[in-house]
C-alpha atoms as a PDB file:
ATOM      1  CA  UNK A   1      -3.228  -9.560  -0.860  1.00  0.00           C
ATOM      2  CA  UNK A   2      -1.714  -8.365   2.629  1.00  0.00           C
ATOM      3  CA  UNK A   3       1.302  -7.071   2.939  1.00  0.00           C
ATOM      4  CA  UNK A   4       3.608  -6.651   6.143  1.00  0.00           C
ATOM      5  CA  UNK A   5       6.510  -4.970   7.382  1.00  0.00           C
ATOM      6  CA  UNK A   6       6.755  -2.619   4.685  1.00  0.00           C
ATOM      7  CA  UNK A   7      10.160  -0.515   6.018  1.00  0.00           C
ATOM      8  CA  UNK A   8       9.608   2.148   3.450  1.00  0.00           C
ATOM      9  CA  UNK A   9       5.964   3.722   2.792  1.00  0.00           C
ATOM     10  CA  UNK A  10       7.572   6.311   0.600  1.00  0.00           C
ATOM     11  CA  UNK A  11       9.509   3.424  -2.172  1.00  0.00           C
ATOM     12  CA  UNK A  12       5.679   1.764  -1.478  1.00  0.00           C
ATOM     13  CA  UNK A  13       3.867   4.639  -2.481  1.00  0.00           C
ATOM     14  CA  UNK A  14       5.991   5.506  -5.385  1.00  0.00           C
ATOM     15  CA  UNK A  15       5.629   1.962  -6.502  1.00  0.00           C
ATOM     16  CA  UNK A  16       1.262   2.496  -5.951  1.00  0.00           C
ATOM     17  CA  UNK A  17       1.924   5.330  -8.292  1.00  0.00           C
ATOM     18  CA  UNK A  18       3.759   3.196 -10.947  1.00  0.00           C
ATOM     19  CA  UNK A  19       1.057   0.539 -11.347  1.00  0.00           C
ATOM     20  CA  UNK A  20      -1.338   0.992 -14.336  1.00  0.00           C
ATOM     21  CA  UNK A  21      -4.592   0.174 -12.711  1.00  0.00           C
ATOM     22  CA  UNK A  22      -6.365   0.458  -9.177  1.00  0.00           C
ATOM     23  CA  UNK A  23      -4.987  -0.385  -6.495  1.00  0.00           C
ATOM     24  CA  UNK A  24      -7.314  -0.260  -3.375  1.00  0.00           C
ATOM     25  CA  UNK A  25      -6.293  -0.504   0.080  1.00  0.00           C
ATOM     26  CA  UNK A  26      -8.869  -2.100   2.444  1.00  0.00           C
ATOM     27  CA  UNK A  27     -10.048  -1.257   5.780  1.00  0.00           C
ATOM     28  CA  UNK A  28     -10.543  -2.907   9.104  1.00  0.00           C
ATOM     29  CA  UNK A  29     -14.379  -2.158   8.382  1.00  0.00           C
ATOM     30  CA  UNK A  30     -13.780  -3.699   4.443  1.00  0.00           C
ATOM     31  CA  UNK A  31     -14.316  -0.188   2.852  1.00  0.00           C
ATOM     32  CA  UNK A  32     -12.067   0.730  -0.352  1.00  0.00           C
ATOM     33  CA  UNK A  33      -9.774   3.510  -0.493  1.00  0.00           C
ATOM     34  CA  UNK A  34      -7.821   3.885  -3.662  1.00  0.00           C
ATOM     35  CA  UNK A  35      -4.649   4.192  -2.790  1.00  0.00           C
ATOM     36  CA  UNK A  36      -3.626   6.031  -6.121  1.00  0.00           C
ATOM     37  CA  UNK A  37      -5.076   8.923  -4.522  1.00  0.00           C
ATOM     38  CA  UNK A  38      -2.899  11.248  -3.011  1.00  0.00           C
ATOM     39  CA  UNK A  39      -5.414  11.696  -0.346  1.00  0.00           C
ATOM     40  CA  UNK A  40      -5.961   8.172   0.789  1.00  0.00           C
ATOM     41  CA  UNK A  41      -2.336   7.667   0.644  1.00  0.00           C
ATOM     42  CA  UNK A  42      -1.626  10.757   3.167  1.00  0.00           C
ATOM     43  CA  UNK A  43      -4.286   9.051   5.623  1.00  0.00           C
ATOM     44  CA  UNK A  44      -2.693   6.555   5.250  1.00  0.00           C
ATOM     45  CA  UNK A  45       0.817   7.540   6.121  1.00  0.00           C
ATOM     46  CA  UNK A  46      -0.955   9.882   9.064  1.00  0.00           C
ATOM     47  CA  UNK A  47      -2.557   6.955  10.588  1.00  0.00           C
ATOM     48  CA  UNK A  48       0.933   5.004  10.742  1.00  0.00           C
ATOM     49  CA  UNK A  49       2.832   7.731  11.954  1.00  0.00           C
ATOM     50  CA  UNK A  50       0.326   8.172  14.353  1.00  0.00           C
ATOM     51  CA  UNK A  51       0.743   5.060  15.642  1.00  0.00           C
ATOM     52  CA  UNK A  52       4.834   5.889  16.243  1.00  0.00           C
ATOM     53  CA  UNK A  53       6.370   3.176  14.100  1.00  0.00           C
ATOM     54  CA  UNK A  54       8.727   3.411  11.272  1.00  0.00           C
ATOM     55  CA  UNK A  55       7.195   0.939   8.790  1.00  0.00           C
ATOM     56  CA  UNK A  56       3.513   0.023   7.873  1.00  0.00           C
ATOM     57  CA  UNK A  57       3.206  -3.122  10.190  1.00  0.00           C
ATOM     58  CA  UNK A  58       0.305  -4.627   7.902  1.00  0.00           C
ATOM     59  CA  UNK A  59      -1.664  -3.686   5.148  1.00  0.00           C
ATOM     60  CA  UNK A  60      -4.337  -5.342   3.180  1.00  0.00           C
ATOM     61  CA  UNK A  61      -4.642  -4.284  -0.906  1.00  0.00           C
ATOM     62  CA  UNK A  62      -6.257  -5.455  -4.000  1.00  0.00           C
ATOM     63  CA  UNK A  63      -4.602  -5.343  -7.341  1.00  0.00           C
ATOM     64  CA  UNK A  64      -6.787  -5.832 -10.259  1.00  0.00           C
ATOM     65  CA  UNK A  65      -3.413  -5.884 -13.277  1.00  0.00           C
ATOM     66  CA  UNK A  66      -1.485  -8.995 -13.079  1.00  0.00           C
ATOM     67  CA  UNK A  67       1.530  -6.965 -13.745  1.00  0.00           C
ATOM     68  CA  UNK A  68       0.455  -5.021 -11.100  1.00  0.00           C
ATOM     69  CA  UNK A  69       0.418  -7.799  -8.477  1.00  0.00           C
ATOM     70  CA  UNK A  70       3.608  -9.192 -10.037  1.00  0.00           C
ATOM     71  CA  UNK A  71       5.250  -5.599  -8.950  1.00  0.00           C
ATOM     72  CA  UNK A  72       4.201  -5.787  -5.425  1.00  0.00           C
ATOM     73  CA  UNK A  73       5.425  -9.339  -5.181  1.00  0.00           C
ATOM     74  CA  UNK A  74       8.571  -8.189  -6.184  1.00  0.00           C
ATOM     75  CA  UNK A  75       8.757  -5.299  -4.259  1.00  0.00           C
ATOM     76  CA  UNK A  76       8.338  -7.269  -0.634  1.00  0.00           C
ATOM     77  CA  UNK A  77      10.415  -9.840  -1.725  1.00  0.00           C
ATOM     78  CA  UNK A  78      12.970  -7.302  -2.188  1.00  0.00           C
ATOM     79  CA  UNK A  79      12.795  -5.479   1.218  1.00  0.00           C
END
């Protein structure tokens, strides 16, 4: 699934956190990072910031919990 124009990482993040299985972001290169770790999620938000923009411009993840891809659904449609 990508997602784009996500105006606030730390509602995004919060929401990663809520989800009941593993949520993986992927790479440029197609590696994994599971983005329930704290880790990947702070390289995550250093390599936007980095880039000087206020909102993650585009971001491919993979949901494997139905009700976990139903939350992220909801949560761009609500941006």
């Amino acid at each position: 699934m990508k997602l784009t124009h996500i105006k606030d990482p730390e509602k995004f993040f919060e929401l990663i956190d809520s989800c009941e299985g593993t949520i993986e972001l992927v790479t440029d290169e197609g590696d994994r990072l599971n983005l329930k770790s704290k880790l990947s999620q702070f390289i995550s938000l250093a390599n936007i910031f980095s880039l000087s923009e206020e909102e993650i411009p585009k971001m491919e993840i993979v949901a494997y919990e139905p009700a976990d891809v139903r939350k992220l659904i909801d949560f761009m449609i609500g941006q």
